[in-house]
Protein backbone atom coordinates (compact mmCIF):
# COMPACT_ATOMS: atom_id res chain seq x y z
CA UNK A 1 -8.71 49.36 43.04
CA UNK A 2 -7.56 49.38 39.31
CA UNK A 3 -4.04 47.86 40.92
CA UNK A 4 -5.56 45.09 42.40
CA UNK A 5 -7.20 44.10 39.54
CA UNK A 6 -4.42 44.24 37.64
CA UNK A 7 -2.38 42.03 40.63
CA UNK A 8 -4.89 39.64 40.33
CA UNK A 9 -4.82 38.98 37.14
CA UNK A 10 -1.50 38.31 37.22
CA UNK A 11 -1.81 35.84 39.50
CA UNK A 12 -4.47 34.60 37.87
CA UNK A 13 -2.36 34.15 34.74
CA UNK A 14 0.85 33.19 36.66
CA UNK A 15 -1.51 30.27 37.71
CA UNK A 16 -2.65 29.32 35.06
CA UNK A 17 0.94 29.16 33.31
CA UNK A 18 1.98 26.90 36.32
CA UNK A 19 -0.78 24.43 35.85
CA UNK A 20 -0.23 24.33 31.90
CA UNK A 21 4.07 23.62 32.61
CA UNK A 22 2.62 21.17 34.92
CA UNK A 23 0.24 19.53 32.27
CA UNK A 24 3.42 19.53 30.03
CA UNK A 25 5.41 18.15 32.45
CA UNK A 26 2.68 14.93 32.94
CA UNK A 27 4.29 11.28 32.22
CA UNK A 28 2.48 10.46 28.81
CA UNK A 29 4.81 7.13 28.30
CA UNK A 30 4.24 4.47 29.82
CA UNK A 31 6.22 0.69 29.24
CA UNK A 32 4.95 -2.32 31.03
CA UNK A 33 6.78 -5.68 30.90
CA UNK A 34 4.81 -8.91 31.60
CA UNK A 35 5.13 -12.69 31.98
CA UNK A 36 2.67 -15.52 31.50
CA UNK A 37 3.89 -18.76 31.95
CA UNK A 38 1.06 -22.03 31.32
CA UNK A 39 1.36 -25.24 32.48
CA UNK A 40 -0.74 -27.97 30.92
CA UNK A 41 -0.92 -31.94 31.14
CA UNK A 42 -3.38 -34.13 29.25
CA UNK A 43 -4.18 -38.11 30.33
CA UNK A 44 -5.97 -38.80 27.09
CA UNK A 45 -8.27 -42.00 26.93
CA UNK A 46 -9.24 -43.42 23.86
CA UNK A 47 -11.42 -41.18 21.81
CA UNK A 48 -8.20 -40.66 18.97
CA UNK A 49 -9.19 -41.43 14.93
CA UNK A 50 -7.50 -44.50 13.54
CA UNK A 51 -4.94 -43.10 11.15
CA UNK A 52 -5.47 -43.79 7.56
CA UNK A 53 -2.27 -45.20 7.05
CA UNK A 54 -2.75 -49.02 8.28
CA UNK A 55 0.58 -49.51 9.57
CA UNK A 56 0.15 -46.91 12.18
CA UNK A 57 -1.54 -47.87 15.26
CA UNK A 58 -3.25 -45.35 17.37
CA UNK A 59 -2.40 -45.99 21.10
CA UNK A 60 -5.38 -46.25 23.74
CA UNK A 61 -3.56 -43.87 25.92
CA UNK A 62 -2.01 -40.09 25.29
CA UNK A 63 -0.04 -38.38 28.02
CA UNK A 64 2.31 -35.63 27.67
CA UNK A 65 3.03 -32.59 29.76
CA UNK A 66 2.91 -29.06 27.68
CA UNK A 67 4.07 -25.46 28.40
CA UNK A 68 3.83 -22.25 26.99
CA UNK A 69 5.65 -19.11 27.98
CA UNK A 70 4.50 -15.28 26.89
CA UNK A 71 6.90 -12.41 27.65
CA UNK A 72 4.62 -9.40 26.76
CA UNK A 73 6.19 -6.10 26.07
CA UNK A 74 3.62 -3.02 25.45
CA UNK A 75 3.66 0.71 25.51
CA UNK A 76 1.03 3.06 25.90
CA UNK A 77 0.66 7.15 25.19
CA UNK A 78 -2.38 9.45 24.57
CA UNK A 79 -2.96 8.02 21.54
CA UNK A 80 -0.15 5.43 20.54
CA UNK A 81 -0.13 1.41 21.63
CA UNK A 82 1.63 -1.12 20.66
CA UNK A 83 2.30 -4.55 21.80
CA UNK A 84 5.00 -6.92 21.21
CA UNK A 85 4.44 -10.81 22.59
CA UNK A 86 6.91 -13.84 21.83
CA UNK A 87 5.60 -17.20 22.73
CA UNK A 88 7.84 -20.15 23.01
CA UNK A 89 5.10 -23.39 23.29
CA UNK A 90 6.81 -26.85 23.76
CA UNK A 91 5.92 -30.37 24.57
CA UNK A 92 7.90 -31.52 26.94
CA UNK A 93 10.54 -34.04 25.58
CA UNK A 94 9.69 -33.02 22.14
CA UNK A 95 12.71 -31.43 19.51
CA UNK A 96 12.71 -27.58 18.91
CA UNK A 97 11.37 -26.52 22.16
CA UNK A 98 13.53 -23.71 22.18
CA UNK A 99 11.51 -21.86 18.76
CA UNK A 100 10.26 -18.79 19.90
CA UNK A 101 7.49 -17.28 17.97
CA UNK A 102 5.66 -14.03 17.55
CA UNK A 103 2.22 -14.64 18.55
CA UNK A 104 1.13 -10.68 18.67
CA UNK A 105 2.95 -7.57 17.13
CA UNK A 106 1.08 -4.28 16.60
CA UNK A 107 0.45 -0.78 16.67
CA UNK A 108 -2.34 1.18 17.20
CA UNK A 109 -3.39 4.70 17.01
CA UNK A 110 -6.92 5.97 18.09
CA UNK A 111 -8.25 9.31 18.02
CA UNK A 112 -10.29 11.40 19.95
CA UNK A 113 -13.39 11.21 17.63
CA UNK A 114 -12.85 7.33 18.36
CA UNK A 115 -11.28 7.03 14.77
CA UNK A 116 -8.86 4.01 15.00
CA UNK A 117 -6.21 1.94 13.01
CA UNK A 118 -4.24 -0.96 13.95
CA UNK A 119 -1.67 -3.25 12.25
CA UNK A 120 0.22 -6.32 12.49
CA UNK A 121 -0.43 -9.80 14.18
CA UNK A 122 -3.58 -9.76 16.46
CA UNK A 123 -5.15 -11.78 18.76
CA UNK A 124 -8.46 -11.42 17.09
CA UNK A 125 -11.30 -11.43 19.97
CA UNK A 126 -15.49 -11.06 18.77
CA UNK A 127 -18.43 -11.41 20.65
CA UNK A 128 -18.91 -15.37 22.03
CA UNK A 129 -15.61 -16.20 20.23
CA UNK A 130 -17.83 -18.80 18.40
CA UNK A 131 -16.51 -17.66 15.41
CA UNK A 132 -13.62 -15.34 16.14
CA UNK A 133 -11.57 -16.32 18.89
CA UNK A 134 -8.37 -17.15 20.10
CA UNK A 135 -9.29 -20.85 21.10
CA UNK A 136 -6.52 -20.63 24.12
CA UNK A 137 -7.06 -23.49 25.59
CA UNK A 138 -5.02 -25.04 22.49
CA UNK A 139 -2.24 -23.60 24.34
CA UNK A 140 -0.28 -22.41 21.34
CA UNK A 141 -4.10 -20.16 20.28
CA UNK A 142 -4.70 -17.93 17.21
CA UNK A 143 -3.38 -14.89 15.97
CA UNK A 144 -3.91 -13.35 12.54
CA UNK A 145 -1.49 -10.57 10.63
CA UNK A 146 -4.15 -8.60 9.77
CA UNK A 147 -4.89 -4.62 9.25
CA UNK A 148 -7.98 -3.72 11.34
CA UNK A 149 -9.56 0.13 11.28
CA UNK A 150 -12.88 1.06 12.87
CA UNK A 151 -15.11 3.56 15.14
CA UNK A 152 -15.75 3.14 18.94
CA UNK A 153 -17.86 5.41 20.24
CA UNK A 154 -21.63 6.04 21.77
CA UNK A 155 -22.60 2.87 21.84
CA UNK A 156 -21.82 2.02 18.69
CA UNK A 157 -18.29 -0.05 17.23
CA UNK A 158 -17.68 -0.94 13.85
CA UNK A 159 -14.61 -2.84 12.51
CA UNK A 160 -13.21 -3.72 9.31
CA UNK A 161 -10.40 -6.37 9.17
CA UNK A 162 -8.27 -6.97 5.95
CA UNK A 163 -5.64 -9.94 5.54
CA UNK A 164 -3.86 -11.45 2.79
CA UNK A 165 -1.37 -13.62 3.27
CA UNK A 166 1.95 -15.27 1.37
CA UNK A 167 4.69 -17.34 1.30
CA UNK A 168 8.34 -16.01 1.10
CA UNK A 169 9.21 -17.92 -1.75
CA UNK A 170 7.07 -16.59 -4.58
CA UNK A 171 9.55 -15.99 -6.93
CA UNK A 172 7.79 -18.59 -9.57
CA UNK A 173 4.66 -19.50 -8.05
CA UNK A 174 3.02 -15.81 -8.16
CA UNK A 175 0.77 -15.57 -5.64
CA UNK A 176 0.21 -19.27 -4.86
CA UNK A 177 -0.38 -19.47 -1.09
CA UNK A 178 0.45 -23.19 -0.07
CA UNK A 179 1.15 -24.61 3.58
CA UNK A 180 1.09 -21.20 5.01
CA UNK A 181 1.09 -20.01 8.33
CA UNK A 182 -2.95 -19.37 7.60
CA UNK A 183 -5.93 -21.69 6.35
CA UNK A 184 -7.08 -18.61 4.28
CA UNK A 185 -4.98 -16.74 1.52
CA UNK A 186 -7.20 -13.46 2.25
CA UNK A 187 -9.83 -11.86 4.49
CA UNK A 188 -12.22 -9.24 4.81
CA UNK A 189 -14.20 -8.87 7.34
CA UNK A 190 -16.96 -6.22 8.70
CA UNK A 191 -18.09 -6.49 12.47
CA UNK A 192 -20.44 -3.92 13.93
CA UNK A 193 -21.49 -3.49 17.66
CA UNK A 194 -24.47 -1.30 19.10
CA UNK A 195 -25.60 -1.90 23.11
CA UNK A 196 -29.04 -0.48 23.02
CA UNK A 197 -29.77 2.86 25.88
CA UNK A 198 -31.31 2.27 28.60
CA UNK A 199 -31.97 -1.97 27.96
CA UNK A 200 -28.92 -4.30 28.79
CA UNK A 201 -29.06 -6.11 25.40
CA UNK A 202 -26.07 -5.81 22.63
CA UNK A 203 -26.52 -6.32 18.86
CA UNK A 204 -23.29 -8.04 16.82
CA UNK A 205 -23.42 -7.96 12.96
CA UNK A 206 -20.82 -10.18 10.92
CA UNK A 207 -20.06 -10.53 7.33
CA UNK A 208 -16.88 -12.19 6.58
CA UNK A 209 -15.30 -12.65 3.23
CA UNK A 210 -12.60 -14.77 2.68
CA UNK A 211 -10.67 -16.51 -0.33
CA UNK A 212 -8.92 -19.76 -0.17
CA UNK A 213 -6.07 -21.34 -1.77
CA UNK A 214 -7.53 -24.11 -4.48
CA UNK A 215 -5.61 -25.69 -7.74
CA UNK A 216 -1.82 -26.15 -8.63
CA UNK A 217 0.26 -23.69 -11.04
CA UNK A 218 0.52 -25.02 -14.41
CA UNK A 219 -2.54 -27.61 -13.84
CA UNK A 220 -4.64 -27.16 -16.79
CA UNK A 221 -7.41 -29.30 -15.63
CA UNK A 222 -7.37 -27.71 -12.03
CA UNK A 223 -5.42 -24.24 -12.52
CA UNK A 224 -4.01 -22.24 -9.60
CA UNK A 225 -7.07 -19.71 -8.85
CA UNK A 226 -8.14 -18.25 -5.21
CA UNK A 227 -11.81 -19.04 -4.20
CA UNK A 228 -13.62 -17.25 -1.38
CA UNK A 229 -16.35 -18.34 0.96
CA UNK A 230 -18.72 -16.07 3.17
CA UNK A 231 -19.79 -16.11 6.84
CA UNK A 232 -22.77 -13.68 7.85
CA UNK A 233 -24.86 -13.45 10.63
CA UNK A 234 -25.36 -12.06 14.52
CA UNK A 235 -25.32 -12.26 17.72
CA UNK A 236 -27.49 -10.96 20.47
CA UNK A 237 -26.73 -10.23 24.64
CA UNK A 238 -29.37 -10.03 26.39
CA UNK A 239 -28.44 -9.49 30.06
CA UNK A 240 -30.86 -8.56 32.82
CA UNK A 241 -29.79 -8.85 36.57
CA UNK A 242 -30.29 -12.14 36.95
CA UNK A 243 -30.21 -13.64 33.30
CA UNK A 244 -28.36 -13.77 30.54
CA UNK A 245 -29.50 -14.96 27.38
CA UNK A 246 -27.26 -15.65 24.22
CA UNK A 247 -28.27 -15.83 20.42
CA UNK A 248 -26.55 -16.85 17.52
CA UNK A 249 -27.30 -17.31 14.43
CA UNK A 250 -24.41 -17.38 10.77
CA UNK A 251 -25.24 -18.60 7.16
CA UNK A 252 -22.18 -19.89 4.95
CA UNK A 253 -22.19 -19.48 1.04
CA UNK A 254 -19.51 -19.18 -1.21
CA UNK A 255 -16.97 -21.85 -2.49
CA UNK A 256 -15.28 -24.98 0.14
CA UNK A 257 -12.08 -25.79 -0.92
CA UNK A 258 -11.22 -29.79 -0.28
CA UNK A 259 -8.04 -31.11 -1.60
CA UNK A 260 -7.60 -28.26 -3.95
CA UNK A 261 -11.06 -29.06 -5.17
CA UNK A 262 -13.55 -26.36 -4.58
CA UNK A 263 -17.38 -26.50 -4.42
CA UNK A 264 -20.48 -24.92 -3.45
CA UNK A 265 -21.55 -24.34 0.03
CA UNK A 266 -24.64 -24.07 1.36
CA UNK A 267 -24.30 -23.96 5.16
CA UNK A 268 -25.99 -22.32 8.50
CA UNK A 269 -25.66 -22.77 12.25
CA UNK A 270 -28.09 -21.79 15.14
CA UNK A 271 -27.48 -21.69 18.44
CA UNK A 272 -29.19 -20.35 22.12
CA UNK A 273 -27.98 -20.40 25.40
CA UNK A 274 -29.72 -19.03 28.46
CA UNK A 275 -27.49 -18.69 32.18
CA UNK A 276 -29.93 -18.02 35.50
CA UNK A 277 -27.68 -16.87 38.02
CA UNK A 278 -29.98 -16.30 41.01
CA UNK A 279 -26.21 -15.00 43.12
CA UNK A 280 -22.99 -14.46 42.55
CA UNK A 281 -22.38 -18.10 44.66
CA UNK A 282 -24.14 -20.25 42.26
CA UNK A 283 -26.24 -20.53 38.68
CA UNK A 284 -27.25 -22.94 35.85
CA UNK A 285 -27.06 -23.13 32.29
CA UNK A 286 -28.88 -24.68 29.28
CA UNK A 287 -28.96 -24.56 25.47
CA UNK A 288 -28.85 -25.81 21.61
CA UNK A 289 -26.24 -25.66 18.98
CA UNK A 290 -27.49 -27.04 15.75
CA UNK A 291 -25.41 -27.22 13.08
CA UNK A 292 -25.97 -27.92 9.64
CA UNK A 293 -24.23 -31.30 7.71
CA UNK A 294 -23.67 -32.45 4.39
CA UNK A 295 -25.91 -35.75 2.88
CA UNK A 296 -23.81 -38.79 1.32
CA UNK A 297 -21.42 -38.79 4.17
CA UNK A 298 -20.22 -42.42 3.79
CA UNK A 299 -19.01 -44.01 6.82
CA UNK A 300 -16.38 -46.26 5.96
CA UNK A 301 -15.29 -49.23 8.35
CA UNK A 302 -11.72 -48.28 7.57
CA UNK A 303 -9.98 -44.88 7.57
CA UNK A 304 -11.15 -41.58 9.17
CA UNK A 305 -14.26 -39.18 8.73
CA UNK A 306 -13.22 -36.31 6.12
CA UNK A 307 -11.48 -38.50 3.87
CA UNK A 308 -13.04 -38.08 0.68
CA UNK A 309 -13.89 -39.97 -2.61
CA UNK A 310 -14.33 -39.70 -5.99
CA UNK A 311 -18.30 -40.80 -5.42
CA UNK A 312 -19.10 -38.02 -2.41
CA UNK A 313 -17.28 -35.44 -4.92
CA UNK A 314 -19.83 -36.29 -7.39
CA UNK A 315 -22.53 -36.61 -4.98
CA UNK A 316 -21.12 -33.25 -2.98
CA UNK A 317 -22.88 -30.51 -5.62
CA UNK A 318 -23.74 -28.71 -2.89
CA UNK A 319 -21.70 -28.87 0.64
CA UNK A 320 -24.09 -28.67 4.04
CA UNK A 321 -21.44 -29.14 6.69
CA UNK A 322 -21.16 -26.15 8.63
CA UNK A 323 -17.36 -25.00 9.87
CA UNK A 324 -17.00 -23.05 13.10
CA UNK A 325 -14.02 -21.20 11.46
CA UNK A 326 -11.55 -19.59 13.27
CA UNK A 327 -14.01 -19.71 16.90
CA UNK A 328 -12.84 -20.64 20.39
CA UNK A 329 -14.59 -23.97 19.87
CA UNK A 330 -13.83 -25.74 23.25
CA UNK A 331 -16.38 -23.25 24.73
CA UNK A 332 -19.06 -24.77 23.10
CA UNK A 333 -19.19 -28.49 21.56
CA UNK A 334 -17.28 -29.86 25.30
CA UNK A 335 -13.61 -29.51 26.55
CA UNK A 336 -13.14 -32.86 24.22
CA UNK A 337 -14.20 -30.91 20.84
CA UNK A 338 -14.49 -34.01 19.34
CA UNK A 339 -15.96 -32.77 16.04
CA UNK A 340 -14.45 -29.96 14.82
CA UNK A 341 -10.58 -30.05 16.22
CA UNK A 342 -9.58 -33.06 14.30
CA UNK A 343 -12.05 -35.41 13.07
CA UNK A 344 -14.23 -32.95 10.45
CA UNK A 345 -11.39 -30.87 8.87
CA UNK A 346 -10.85 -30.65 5.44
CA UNK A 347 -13.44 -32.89 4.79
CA UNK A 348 -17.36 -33.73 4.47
CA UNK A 349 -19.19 -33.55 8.02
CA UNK A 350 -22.77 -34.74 8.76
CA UNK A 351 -22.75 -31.85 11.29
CA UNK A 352 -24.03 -31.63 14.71
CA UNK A 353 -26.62 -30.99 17.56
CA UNK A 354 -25.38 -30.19 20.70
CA UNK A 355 -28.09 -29.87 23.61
CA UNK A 356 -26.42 -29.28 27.18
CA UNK A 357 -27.25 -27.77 30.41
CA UNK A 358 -24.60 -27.39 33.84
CA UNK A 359 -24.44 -25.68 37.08
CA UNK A 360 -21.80 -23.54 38.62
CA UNK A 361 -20.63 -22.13 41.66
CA UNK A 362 -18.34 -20.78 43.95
CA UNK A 363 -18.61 -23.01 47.30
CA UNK A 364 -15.75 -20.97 48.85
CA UNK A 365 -14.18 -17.86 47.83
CA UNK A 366 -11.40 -18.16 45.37
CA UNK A 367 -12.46 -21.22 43.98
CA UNK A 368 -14.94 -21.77 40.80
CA UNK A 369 -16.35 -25.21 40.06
CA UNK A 370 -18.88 -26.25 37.35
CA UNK A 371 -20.43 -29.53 35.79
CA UNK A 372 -21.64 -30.09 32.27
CA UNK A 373 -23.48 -32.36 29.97
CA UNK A 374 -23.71 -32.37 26.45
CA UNK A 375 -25.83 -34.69 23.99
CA UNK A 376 -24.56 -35.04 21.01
CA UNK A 377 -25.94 -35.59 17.86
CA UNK A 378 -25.59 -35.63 13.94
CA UNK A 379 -27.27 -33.40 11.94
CA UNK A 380 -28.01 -35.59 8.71
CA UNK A 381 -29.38 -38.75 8.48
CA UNK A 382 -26.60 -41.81 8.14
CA UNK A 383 -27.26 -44.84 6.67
CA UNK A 384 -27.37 -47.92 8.90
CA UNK A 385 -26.90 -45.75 11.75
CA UNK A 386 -28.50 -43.86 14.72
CA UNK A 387 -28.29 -40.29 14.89
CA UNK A 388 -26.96 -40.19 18.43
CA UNK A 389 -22.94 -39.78 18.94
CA UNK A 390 -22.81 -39.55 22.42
CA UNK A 391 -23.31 -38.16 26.01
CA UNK A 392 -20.47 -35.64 27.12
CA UNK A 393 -19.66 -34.75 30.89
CA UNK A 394 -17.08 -32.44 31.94
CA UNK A 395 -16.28 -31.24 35.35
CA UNK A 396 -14.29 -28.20 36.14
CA UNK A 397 -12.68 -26.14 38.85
CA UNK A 398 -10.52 -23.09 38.58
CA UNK A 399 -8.26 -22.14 42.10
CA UNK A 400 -7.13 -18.21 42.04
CA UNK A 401 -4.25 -18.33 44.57
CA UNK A 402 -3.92 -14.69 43.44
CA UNK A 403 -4.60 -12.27 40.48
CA UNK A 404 -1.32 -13.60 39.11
CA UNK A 405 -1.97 -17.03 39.52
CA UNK A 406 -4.55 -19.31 39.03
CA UNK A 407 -4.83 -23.58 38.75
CA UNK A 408 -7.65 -25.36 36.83
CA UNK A 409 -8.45 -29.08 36.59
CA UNK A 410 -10.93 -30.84 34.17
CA UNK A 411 -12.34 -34.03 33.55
CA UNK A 412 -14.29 -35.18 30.62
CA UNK A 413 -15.90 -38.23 30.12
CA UNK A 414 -17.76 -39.17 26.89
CA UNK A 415 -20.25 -42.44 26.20
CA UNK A 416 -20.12 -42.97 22.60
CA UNK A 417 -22.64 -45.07 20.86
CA UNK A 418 -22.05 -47.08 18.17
CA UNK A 419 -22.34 -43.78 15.20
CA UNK A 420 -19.50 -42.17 17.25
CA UNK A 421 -17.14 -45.42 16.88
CA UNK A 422 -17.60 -45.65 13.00
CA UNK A 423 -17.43 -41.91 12.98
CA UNK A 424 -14.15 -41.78 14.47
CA UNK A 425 -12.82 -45.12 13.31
CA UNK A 426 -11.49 -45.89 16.66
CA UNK A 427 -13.10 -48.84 18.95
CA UNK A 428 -11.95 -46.69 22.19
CA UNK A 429 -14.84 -43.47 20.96
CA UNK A 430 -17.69 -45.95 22.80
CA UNK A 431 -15.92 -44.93 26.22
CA UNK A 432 -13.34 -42.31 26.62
CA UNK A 433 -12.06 -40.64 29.30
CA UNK A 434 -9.69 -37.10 29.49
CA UNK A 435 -8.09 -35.53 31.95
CA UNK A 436 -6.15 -32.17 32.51
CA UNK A 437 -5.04 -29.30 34.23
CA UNK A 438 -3.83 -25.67 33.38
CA UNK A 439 -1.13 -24.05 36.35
CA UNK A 440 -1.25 -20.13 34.51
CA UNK A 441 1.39 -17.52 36.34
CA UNK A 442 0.55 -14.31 35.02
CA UNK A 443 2.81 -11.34 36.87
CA UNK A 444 3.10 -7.94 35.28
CA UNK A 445 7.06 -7.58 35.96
CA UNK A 446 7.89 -4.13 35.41
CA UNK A 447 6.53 -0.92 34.68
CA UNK A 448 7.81 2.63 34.76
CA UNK A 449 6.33 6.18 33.20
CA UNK A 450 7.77 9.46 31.83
């Protein structure tokens, strides 16, 4: 008996020895080598600021053809990543279409307590991407060099994001940060995540702190100096089986920098969006973005909205205008993104209400197809002019050929009123007309494991 205990426990052990070789001879490395390859034409129709140089005449009519290419390198082990992604993005025609760019770089280590830290250039992705957000459908999309550490774990995440950014040639300047790759010279930034047990709703806190470039070296009157601005606020999920509904809510304060002018800001933004989707073939949508805007905003019959003037400086103590930051903001004001792609940077905005509602479906499998409208509205009171700016109506559909590849079509049509023409200094803002598609080719090319 006491020898075949002793035989068994040998075997025992002898097994056990196999199955920990084995473990040690798993394939922890893994490479993967991918391709995506965009496609994307624009018929633009009116709709374009007059510039302010009155020599230059803006066209009624925009087409070009656009692509973008990704080859994505990334490797993966217990509890190494990284991720390499050069990005050549060219108009077609246009000079230097061979420039090929880094648009993500980084490493990442996590641990098993759900301890994490990652470095380099990100694609920085939070909540609705209202305020965070790669904004992709500007084809060349966002990316920040940034050093991000946080938790994951139990419901809970919590991320802190730090950035500061230069130019190469410093040598005199110090730290003066002008016509950088980034808007911001540095950025701090806390996010924190918790989906409630047991109830399908998920809480977002944001506080972002971030300085900005303002004044010349060796200006006396208007020295070089960095000013920041904060963002803080939330966002709420709230997703039953057949609902989802969205809340949003972020308060700016802090110092705007215009011109290498800064000034107070005073600034907040509310928004709530509710999606009934009775089956996965069909569902509706319907909401309100208001956003706040600055008084004085003159409207000039020439030149474009967000130049500014010695008498709005003066008037300006206090900047109202609200700025959707670095957000995904096609998602949200229509495909168009009239407002806050061109015609309200860097400059004094009498902000905007945005009421809309749509339907979507899926008539047939593989395709997706959706219609939305928008009204549009300013958020301040103009002189000698209505509120309204305009009705917005987009129509989409998205084909999935496969899981690699995928065509979508839009068209956006927008009935200006009279506000929208001065607004946007452009007779052709009363009717304009867009329309584009997006061929995407996405095939992961290679991957192998040891």
């Amino acid at each position: 008996m006491k020898k075949i205990t002793i035989i068994l426990a040998l075997l025992l052990s002898t097994g056990i020895c196999a199955q920990t070789d084995s473990l040690r001879k798993e394939k922890i490395n893994q490479f993967d080598l991918g391709l995506n390859f965009l496609g994307h034409g624009e018929v633009r129709g009116g709709g374009l600021p007059r510039s302010s140089d009155p020599d230059v005449q803006v066209e009624g009519h925009a087409n070009f053809l656009q692509s973008r290419l990704r080859l994505i390198l990334g490797y993966k082990r217990k509890w190494l990543e990284a991720k390499a992604v050069l990005q050549n993005n060219a108009i077609w025609g246009a000079k230097n279409n061979t420039d090929i760019k880094m648009y993500e770089a980084w490493v990442k280590a996590t641990a098993r307590c759900g301890l994490f830290a990652q470095g380099g250039r990100i694609a920085l992705a939070y909540d609705d991407e209202r305020i965070i957000g790669p904004n992709d459908f500007a084809t060349a999309a966002a990316s920040h060099d940034v050093l991000r550490v946080g938790y994951e774990g139990h419901g809970h995440k919590v991320h802190a994001i730090l950035a500061f950014n230069q130019n190469i040639s410093n040598i005199n300047t110090g730290t003066y940060y002008n016509d950088g790759a980034e808007y911001y010279k540095s950025m701090q930034t806390l996010w924190y995540h918790y989906d409630i047990p047991r109830f399908p709703i998920g809480v977002s806190l944001l506080f972002m702190n971030y300085g900005f470039q303002a004044g010349f070296p060796d200006d006396q009157y208007n020295p070089a100096r960095t000013e920041y601005q904060q963002m803080f606020g939330g966002y709420v999920n709230y997703q039953p089986k057949y609902l989802q509904l969205e809340l949003s809510y972020y308060r700016q304060t802090g110092k705007e920098v215009i011109q290498k002018m800064s000034n107070d800001i005073r600034a907040w933004m509310a928004g709530v969006k509710l999606t009934i989707k009775p089956t996965d073939r069909y569902g509706f949508l319907l909401g309100y973005d208001y956003l706040s805007g600055d008084d004085y905003v003159s409207v000039p019959r020439s030149g474009t909205l967000g130049s500014s003037n010695s008498l709005q400086l003066v008037q300006h103590q206090v900047e109202r205008g609200f700025a959707p930051m670095y957000g995904s903001r096609t998602k949200f004001y229509g495909m168009m993104d009239y407002f806050y792609e061109s015609a309200y940077i860097n400059g004094f905005t009498p902000g905007l209400q945005n009421a809309f509602f749509g339907a979507f479906g899926k008539p047939v499998p593989k395709l997706n197809i959706g219609l939305f409208y928008h009204y549009l509205a300013v958020a301040t009171e103009l002189k000698g002019l209505g509120r309204t700016l305009g009705h917005n109506i987009d129509l989409l559909a998205k084909y999935e050929f496969t899981k690699d590849v995928s065509l979508s079509v839009g068209y956006t049509q927008m009935l200006g009123t009279e506000t929208m023409n001065r607004l946007k200094q452009s007779s052709d803002s009363k009717h304009a007309e867009w329309a584009w598609f997006s061929l995407v080719i996405s095939p992961n090319l290679f991957t192998t494991k040891w």
